[in-house]
Protein backbone atom coordinates (compact mmCIF):
# COMPACT_ATOMS: atom_id res chain seq x y z
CA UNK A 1 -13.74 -7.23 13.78
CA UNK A 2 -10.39 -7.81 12.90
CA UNK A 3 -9.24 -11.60 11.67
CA UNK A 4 -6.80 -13.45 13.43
CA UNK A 5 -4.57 -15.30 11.59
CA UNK A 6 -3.84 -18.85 12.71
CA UNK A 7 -1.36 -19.96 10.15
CA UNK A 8 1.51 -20.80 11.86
CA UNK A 9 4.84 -20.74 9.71
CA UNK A 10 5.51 -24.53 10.51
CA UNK A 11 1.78 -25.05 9.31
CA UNK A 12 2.56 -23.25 6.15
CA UNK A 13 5.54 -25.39 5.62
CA UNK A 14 3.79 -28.03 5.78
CA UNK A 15 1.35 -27.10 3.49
CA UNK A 16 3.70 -26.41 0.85
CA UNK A 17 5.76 -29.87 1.41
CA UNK A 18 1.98 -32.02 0.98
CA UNK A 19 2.01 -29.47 -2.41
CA UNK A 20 5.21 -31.22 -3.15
CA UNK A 21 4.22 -34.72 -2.48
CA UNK A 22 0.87 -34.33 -4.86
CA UNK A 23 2.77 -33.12 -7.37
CA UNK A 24 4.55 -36.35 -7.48
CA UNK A 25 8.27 -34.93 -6.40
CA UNK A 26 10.55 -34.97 -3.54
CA UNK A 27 8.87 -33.69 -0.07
CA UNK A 28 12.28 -31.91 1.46
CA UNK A 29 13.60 -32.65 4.77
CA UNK A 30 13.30 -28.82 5.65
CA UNK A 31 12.78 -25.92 3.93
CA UNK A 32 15.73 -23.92 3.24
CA UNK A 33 16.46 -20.56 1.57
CA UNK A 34 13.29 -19.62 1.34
CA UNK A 35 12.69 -16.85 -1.06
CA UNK A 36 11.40 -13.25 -0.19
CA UNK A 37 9.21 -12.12 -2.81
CA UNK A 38 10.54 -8.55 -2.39
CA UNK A 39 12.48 -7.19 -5.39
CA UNK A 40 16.15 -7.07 -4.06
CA UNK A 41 15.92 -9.31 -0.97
CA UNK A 42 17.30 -12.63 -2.03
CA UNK A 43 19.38 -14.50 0.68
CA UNK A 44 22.60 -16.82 0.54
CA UNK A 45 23.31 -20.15 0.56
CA UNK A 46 23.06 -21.89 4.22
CA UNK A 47 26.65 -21.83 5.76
CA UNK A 48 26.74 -25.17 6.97
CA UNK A 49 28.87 -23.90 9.90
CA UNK A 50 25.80 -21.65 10.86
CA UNK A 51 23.41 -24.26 10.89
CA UNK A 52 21.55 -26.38 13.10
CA UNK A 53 22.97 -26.64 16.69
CA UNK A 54 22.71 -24.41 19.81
CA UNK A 55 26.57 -24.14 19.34
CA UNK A 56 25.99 -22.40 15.78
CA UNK A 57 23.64 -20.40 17.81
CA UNK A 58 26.85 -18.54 20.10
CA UNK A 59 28.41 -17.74 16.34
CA UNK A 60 25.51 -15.97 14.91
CA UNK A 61 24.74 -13.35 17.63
CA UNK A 62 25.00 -12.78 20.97
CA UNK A 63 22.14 -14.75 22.68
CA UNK A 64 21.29 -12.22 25.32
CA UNK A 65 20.72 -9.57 22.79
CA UNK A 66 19.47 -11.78 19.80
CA UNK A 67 17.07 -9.56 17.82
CA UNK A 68 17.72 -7.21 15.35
CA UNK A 69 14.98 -3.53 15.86
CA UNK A 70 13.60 -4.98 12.39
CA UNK A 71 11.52 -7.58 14.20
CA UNK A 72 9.73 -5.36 15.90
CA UNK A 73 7.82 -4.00 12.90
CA UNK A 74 5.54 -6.82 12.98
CA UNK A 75 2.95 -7.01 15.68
CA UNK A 76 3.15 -10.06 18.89
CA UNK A 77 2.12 -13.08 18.17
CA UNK A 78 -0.96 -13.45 20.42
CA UNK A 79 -0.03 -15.63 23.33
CA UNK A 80 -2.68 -18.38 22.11
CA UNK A 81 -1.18 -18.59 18.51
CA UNK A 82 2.35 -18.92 20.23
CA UNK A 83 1.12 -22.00 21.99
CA UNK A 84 0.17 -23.43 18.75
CA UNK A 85 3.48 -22.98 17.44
CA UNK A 86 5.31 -24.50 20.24
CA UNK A 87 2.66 -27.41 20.24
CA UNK A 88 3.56 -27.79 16.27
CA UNK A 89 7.45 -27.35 16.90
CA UNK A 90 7.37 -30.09 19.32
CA UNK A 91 5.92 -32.12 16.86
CA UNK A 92 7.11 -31.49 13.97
CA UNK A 93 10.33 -30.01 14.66
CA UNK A 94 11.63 -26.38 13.30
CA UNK A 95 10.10 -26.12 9.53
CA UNK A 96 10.76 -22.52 8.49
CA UNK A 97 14.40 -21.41 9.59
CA UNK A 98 15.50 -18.46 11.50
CA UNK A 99 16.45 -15.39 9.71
CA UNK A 100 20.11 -13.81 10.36
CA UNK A 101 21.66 -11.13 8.87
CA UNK A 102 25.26 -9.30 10.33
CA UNK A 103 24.64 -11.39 14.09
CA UNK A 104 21.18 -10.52 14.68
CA UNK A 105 17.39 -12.45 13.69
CA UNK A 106 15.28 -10.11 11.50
CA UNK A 107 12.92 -12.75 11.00
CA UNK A 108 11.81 -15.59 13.41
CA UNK A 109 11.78 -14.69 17.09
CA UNK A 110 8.81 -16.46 17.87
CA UNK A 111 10.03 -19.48 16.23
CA UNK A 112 13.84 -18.71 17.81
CA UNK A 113 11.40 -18.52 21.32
CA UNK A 114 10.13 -21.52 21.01
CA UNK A 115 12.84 -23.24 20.48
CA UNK A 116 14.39 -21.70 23.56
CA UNK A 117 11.59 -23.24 25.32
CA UNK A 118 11.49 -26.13 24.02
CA UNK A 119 15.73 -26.92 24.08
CA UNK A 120 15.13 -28.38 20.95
CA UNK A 121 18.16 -26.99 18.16
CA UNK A 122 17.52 -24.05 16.31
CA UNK A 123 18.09 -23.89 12.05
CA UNK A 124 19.58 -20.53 10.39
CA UNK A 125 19.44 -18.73 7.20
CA UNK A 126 21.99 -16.08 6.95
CA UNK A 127 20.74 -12.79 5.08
CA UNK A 128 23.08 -11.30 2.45
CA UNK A 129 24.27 -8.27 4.64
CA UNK A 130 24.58 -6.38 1.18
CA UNK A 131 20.50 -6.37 1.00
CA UNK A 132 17.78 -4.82 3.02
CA UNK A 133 17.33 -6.31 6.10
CA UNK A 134 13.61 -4.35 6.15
CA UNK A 135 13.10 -4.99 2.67
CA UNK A 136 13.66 -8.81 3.72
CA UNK A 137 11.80 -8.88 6.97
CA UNK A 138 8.58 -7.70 4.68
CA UNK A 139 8.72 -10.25 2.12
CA UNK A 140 9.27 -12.99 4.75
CA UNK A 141 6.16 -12.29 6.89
CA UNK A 142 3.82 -11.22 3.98
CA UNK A 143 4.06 -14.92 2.22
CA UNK A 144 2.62 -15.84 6.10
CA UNK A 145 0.29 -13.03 7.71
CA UNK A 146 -3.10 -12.18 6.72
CA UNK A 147 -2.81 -8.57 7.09
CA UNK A 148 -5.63 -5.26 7.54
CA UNK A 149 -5.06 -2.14 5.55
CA UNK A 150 -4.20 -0.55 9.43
CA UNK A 151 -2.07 -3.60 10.49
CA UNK A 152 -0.22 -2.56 6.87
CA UNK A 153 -0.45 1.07 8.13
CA UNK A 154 1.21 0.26 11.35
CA UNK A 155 3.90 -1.40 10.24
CA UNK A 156 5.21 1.11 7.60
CA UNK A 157 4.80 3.84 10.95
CA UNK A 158 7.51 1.44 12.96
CA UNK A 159 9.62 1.24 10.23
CA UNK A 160 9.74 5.18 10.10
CA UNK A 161 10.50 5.55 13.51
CA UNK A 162 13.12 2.39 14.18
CA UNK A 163 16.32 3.60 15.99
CA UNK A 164 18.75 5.36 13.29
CA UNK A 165 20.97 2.11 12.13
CA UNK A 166 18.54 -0.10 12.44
CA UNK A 167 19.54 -0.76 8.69
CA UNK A 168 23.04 0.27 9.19
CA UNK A 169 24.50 -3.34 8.03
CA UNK A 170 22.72 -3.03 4.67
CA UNK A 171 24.02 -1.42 1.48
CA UNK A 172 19.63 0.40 1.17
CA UNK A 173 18.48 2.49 3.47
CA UNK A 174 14.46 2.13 4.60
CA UNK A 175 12.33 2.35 1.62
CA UNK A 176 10.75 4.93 0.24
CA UNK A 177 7.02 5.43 0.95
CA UNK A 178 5.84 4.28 -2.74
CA UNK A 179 8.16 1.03 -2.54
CA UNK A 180 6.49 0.00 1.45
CA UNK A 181 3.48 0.31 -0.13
CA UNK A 182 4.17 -1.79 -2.90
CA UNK A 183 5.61 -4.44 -0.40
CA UNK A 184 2.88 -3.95 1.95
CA UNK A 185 0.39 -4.50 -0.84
CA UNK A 186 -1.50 -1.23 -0.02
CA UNK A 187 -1.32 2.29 -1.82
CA UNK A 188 1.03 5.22 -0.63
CA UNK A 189 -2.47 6.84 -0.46
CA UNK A 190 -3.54 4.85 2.75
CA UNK A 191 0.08 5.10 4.18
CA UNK A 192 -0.67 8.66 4.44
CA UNK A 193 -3.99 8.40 5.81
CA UNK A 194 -2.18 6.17 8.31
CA UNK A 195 0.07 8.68 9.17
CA UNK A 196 -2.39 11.25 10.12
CA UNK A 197 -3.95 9.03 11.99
CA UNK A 198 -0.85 8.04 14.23
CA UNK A 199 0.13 12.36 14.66
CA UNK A 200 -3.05 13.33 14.90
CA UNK A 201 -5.58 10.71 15.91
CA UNK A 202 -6.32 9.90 19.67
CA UNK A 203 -5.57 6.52 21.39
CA UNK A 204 -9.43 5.17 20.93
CA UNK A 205 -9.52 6.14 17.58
CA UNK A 206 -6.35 3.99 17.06
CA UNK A 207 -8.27 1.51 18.43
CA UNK A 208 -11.20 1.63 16.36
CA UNK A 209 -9.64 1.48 13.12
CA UNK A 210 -7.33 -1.37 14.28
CA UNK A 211 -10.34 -3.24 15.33
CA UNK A 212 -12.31 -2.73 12.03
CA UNK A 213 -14.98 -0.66 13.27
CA UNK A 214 -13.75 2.26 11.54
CA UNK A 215 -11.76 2.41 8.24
CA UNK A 216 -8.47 4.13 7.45
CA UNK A 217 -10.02 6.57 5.16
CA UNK A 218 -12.64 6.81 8.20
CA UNK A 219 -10.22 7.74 10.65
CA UNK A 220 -7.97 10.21 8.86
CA UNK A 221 -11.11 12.36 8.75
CA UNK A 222 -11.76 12.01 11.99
CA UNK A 223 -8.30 13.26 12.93
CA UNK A 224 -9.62 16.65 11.92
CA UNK A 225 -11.24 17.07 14.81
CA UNK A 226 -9.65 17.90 18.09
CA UNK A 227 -9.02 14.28 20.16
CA UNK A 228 -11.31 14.75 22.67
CA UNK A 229 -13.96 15.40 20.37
CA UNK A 230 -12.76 12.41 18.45
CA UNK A 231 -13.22 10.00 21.72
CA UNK A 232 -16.43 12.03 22.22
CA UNK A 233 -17.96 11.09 19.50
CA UNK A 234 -16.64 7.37 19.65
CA UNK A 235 -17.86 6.77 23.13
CA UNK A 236 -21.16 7.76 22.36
CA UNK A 237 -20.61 4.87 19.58
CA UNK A 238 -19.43 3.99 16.02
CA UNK A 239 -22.56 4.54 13.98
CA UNK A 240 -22.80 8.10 15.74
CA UNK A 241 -19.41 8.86 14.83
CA UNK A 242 -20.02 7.36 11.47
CA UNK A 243 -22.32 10.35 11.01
CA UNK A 244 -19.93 12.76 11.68
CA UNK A 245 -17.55 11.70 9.52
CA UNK A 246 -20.06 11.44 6.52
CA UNK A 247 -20.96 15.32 7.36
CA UNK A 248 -17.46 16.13 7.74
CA UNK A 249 -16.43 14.35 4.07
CA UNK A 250 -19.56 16.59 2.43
CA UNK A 251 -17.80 19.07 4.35
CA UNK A 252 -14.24 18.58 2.54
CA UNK A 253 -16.40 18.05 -0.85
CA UNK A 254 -18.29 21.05 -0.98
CA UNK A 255 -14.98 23.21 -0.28
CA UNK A 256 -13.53 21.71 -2.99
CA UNK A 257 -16.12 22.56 -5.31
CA UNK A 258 -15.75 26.41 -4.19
CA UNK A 259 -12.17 26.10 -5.02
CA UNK A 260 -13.27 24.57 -8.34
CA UNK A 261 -15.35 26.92 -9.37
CA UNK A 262 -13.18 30.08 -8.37
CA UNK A 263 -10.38 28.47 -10.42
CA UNK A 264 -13.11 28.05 -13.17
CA UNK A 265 -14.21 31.47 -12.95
CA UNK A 266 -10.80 33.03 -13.30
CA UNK A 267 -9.98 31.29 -16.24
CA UNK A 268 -13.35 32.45 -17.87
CA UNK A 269 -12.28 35.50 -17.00
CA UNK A 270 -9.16 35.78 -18.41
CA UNK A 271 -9.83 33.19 -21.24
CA UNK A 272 -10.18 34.86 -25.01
CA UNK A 273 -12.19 34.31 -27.70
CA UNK A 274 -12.15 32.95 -30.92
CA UNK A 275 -12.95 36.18 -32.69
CA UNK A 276 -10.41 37.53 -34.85
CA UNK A 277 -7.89 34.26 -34.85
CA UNK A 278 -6.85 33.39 -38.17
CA UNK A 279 -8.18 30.71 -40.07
CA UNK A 280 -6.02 27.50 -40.16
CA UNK A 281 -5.66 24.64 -41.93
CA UNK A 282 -4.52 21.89 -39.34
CA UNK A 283 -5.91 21.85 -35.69
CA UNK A 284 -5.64 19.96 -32.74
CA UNK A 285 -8.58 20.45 -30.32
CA UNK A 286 -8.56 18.89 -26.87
CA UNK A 287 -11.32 20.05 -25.15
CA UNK A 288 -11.83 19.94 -21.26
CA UNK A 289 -14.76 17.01 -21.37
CA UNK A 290 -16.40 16.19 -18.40
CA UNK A 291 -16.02 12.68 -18.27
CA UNK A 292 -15.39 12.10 -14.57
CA UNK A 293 -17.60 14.24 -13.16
CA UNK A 294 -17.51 17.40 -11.82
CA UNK A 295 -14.76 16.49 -8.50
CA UNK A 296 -12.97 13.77 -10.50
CA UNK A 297 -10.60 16.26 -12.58
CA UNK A 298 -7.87 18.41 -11.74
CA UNK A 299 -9.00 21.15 -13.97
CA UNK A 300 -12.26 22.66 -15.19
CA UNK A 301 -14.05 20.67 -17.51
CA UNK A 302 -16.85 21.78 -19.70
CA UNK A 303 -20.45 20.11 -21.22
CA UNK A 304 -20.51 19.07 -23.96
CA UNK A 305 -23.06 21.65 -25.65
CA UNK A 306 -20.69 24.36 -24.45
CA UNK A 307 -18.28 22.36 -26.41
CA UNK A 308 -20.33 22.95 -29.02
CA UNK A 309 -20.87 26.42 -28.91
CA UNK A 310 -17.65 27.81 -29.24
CA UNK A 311 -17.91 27.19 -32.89
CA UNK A 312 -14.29 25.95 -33.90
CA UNK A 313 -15.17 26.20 -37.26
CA UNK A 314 -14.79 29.76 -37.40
CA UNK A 315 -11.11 29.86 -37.31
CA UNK A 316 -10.72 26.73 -39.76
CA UNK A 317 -10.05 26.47 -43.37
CA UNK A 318 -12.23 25.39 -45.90
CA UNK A 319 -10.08 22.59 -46.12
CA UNK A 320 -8.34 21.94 -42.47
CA UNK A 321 -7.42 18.70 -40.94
CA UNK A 322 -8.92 19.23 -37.12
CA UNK A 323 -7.67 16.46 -34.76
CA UNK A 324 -9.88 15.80 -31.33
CA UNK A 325 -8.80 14.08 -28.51
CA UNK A 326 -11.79 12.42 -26.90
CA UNK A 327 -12.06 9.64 -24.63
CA UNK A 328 -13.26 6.56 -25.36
CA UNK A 329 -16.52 6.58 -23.50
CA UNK A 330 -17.37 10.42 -24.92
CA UNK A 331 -16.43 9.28 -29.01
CA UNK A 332 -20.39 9.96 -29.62
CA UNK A 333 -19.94 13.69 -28.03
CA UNK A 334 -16.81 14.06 -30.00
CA UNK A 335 -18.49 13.68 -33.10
CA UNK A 336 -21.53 15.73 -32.43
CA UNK A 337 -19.17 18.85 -31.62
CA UNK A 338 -17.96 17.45 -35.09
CA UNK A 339 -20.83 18.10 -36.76
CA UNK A 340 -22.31 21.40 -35.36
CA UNK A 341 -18.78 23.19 -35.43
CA UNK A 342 -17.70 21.45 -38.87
CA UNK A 343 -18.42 20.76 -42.49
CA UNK A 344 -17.28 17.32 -42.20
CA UNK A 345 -16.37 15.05 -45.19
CA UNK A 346 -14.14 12.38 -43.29
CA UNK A 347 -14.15 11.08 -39.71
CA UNK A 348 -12.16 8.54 -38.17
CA UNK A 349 -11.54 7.63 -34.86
CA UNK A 350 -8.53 6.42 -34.03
């Protein structure tokens, strides 16, 4: 099942200032400018103008239309954790500031909410309108949210469908697939299994992958199938549709070995021999080893004994130079097609 995350950003503040205090320096009154650890997103200095009191407030944005789209990439806070944070605000008073960028909060509404509540002053960090507001909002919630690869996956599919301008304050557009998935901590891979799920998958399958039960490699396969067989096979449970999906990746295997060996095949066919080449006296031989197995290479690889056999030596000088590319974990291989194609007075591997 998925984990909830109970870390509330006033918890995690606090956490940090006791850090201070053990290490013997200066626990700060508040934390301030906080840094996003996305490449780009840095923020400006507090404007003390902007700062602190309800009246501020009216000069950053128009309280009855406070938020920018941006914070609606990350999920709700569960009405349980956003007791906790009110409880801790109340307390402890407002320990992670509100992020503002061109009048509107990209980061903070629940914290900005409970304030509200709570009619206790709000604190403001105004984002450099010049950087990505997205790029921002990302960085700010990743230092605080234990995230799933689908709760990743989600997020990256509401920041491809916010309204158009969304970003329009901001000298970068959204960013590009690879660079979410850097932010995101998750490969561009997964994004796109993601994104077959959300076109393709139905609403229980949704569910099942954001719930754990099913994975997000799990549930792009599944997509394959029409949606009602998809919530067929889920309400008759997981484990059943577990099967399924197992059959269905053998499926997708054993079609790509067809493929495989057709492509092998026509290059066999149209391949020549080394009959009649002239002899030379420097070669550089990079044979198609089969060191990942048969589905882990783009291309058609070959044993090494039919390595071997296609005695290179034929074509070489008495004296040639022959350089072999081998990989590391096939150097043994390398040198037995070394010594059954060659007369060999030197090896090195370099």
């Amino acid at each position: 099942m998925k984990k909830t995350n109970t870390t509330t950003p006033n918890k995690l503040a606090r956490k940090m200032i006791a850090a201070n205090e053990n290490a013997a320096a200066p626990a700060p009154e508040k934390i301030k400018n906080q840094p996003s650890n996305i490449e780009g997103a840095t923020m400006t200095k507090i404007n003390q103008a902007t700062r602190s009191t309800h009246a501020a407030n009216d000069q950053i944005f128009d309280p009855t239309d406070p938020f920018s789209p941006i914070v609606e990439i990350f999920p709700e806070m569960s009405a349980d954790d956003f007791k906790g944070l009110k409880q801790d605000i109340e307390k402890n008073g407002l320990l992670v500031p509100i992020q503002v960028q061109s009048g509107k909060i990209i980061d903070g509404r629940h914290r900005w909410r409970a304030c509200a509540e709570l009619g206790i002053p709000a604190e403001y960090i105004e984002v450099d309108p010049k950087e990505s507001g997205i790029a921002h909002a990302i960085g700010c919630n990743m230092q605080r949210r234990q995230l799933t690869e689908f709760d990743k996956v989600e997020i990256a599919h509401r920041i491809g469908h916010l309204p158009v301008g969304s970003n329009q304050h901001t000298a970068t557009a959204a960013p590009s697939q690879g660079v979410l998935a850097k932010s995101l901590k998750t490969s561009a891979d997964t994004l796109q299994r993601g994104n077959k799920i959300f076109r393709n998958g139905s609403e229980m399958l949704k569910s099942a992958v954001r719930s754990g039960d099913l994975s997000v490699s799990d549930g792009a396969l599944m997509t394959e199938l029409p949606k009602e067989k998809q919530d067929e096979l889920l309400n008759n449970g997981v484990k059943s549709a577990k099967k399924v999906i197992k059959a269905l990746n053998l499926e997708k295997t054993q079609k790509f070995r067809e493929k495989k060996n057709a492509l092998i095949n026509e290059l066999a066919a149209n391949s020549l021999t080394l009959n009649g080449i002239a002899k030379h006296s420097v070669l550089y031989v990079d044979p198609p080893w089969d060191y990942l197995g048969f589905l882990g290479t783009p291309y058609p690889t070959m044993k090494t004994q039919e390595i071997c056999d296609m005695k290179v030596g034929d074509i070489c000088t008495e004296d040639a130079v022959v350089l072999m590319w081998a990989p590391s974990s096939m150097v043994g291989d390398a040198l037995e097609v070394a010594g059954s194609n060659l007369k060999c007075n030197f090896c090195k591997e370099i």
